[in-house]
C-alpha atoms as a PDB file:
ATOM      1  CA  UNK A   1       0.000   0.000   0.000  1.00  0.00           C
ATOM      2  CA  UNK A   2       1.514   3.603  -0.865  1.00  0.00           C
ATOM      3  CA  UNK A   3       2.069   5.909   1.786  1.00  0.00           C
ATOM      4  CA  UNK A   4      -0.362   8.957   1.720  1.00  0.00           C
ATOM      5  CA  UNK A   5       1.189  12.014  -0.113  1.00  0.00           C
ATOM      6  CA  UNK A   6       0.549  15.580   1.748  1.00  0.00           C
ATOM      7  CA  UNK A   7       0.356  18.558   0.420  1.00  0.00           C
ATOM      8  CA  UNK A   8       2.907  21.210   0.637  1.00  0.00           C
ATOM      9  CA  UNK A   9       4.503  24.878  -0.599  1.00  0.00           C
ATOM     10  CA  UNK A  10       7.906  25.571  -0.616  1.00  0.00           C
ATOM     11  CA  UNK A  11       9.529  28.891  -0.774  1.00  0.00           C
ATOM     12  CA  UNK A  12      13.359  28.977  -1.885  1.00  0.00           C
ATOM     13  CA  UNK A  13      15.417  31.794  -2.534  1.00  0.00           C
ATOM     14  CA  UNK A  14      18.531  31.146  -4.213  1.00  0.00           C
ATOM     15  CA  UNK A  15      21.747  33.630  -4.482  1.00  0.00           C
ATOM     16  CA  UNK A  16      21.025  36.445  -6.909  1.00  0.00           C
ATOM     17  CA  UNK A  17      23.854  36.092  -9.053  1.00  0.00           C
ATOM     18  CA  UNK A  18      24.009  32.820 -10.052  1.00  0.00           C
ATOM     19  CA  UNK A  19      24.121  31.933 -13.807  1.00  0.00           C
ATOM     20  CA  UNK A  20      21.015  30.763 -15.455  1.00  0.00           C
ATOM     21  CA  UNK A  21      22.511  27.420 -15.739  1.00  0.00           C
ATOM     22  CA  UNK A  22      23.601  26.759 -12.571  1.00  0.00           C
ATOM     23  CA  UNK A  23      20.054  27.995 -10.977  1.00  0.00           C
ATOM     24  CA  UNK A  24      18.401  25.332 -13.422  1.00  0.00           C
ATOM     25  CA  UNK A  25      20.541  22.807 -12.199  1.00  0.00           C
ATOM     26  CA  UNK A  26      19.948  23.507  -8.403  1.00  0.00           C
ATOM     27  CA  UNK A  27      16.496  23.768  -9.727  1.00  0.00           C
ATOM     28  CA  UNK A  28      16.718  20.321 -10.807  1.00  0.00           C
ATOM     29  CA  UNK A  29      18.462  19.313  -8.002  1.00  0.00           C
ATOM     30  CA  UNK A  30      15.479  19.902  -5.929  1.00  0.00           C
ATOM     31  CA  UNK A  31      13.035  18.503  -7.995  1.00  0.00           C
ATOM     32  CA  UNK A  32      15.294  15.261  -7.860  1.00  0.00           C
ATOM     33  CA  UNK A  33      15.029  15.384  -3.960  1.00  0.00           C
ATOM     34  CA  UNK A  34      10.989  15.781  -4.104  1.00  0.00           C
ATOM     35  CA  UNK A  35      11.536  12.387  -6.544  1.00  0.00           C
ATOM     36  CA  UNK A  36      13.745  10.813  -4.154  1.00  0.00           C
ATOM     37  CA  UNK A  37      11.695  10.871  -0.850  1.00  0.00           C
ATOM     38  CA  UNK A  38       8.678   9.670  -3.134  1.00  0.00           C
ATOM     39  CA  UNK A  39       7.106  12.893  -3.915  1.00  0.00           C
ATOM     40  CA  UNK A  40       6.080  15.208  -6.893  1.00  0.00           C
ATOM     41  CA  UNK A  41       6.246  18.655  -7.443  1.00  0.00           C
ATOM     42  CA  UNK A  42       3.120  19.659  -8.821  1.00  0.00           C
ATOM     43  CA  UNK A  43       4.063  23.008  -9.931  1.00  0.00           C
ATOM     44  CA  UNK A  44       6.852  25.610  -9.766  1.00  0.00           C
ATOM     45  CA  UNK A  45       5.817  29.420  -9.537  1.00  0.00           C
ATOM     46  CA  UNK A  46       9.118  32.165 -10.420  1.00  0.00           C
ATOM     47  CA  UNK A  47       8.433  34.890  -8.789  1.00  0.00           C
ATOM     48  CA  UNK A  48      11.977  36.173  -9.827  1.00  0.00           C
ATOM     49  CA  UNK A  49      14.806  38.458  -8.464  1.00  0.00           C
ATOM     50  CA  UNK A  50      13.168  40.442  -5.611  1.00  0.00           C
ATOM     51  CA  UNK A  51      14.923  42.891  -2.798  1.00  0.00           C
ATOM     52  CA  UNK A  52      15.233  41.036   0.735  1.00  0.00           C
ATOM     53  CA  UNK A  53      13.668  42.730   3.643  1.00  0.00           C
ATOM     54  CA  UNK A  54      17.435  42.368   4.805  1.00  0.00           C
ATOM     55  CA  UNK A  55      20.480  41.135   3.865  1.00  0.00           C
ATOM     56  CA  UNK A  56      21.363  37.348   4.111  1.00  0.00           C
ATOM     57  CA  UNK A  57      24.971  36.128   4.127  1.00  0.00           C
ATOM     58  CA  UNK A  58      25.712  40.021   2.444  1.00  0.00           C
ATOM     59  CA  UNK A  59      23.304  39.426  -0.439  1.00  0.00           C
ATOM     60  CA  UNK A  60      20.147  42.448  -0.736  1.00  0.00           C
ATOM     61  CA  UNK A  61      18.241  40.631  -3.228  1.00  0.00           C
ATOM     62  CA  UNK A  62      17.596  36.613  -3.643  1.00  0.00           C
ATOM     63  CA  UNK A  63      15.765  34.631  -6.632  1.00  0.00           C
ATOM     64  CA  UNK A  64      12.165  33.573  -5.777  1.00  0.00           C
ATOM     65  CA  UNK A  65      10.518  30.078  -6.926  1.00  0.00           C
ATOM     66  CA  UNK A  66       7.553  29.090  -4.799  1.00  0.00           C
ATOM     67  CA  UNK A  67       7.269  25.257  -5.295  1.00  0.00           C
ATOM     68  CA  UNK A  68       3.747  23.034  -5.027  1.00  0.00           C
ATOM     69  CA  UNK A  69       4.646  19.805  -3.885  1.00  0.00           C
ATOM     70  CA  UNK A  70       3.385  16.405  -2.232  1.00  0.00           C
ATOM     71  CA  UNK A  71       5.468  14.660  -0.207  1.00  0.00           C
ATOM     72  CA  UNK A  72       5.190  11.564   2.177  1.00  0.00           C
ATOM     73  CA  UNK A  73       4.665  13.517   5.543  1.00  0.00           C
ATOM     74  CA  UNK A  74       7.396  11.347   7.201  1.00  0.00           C
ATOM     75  CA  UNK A  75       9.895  12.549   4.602  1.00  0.00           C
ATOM     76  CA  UNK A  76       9.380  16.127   5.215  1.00  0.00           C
ATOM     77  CA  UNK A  77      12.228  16.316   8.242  1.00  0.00           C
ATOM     78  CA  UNK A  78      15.218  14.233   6.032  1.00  0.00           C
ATOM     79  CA  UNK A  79      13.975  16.495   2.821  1.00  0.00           C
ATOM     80  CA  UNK A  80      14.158  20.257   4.745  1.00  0.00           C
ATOM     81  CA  UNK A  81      17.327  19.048   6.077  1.00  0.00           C
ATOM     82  CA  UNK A  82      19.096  18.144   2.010  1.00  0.00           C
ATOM     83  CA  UNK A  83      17.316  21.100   1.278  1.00  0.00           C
ATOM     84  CA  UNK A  84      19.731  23.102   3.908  1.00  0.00           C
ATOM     85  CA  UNK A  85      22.626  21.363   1.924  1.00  0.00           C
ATOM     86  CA  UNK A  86      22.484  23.175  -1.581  1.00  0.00           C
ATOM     87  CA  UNK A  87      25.180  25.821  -1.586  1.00  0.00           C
ATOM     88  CA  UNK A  88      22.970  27.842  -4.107  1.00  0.00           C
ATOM     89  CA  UNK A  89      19.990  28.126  -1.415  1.00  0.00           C
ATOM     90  CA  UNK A  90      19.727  31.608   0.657  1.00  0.00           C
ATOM     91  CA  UNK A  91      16.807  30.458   2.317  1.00  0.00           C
ATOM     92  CA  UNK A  92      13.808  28.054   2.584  1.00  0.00           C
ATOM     93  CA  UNK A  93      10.136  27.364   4.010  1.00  0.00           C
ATOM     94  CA  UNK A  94       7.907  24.734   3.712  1.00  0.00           C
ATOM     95  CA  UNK A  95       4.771  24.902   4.844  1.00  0.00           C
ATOM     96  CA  UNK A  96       1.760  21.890   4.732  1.00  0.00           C
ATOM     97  CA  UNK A  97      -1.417  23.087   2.847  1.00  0.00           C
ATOM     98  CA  UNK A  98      -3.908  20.978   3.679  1.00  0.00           C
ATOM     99  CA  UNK A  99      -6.642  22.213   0.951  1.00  0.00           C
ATOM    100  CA  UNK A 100      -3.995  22.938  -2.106  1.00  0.00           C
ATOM    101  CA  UNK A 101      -6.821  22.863  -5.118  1.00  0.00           C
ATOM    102  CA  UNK A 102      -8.602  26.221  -3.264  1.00  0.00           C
ATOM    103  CA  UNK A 103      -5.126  27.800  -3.288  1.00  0.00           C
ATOM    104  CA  UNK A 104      -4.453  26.880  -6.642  1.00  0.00           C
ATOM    105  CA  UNK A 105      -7.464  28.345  -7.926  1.00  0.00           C
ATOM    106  CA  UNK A 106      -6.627  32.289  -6.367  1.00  0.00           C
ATOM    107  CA  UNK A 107      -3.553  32.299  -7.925  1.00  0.00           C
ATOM    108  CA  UNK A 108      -2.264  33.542 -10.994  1.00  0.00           C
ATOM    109  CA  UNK A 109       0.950  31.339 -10.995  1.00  0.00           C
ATOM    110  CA  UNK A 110       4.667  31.834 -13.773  1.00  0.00           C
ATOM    111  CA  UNK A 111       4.965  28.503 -14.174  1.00  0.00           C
ATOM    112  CA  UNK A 112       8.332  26.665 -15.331  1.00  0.00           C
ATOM    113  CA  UNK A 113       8.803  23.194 -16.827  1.00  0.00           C
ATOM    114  CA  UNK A 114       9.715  20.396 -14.182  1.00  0.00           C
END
């Protein structure tokens, strides 16, 4: 029997400066994690460069992508803690959503390929 996928955003900002292809590849990267704890991201939202409210590790800006994802809930510790990992990563949140279609339908979302 499959474990029950829960729903979940994730907010990552990357390092502002980082070359197109290296942010597709820690892009990627996290996608891979979502795959490896059994998971799927359902969408990713780029919200883009975007000034910090204040500066982390020097940098005044950061590079938004807000992430839909399910995940096994007993994943969820193990995955925030590879998330912590990636070099390229500023900062992170996830929150659980526990009605993610109703969300879904409010926004109006700049979604990238997976």
């Amino acid at each position: 029997m499959a474990e029950q996928l829960v729903g979940y955003e994730m907010m990552v900002i990357f390092k502002p400066l980082l070359p197109d292809d290296v942010r597709k590849g820690s892009h990627k990267a996290l996608v891979d994690l979502v795959k490896k704890y059994k998971g799927e991201v359902v969408s990713a939202d780029v919200w883009g460069k975007r000034y910090l409210a204040y500066p982390i590790l020097s940098h005044e800006e950061g590079y938004y992508i807000v992430y839909d994802l399910k995940l096994p809930s007993r994943a969820i510790e193990e995955f925030k803690k590879e998330i912590g990992r990636i070099a390229e990563v500023l900062r992170f949140l996830v929150m659980r959503i526990d009605d993610p279609d109703a969300i879904r339908t409010r926004l109006n979302k700049k979604v990238i390929d997976i």
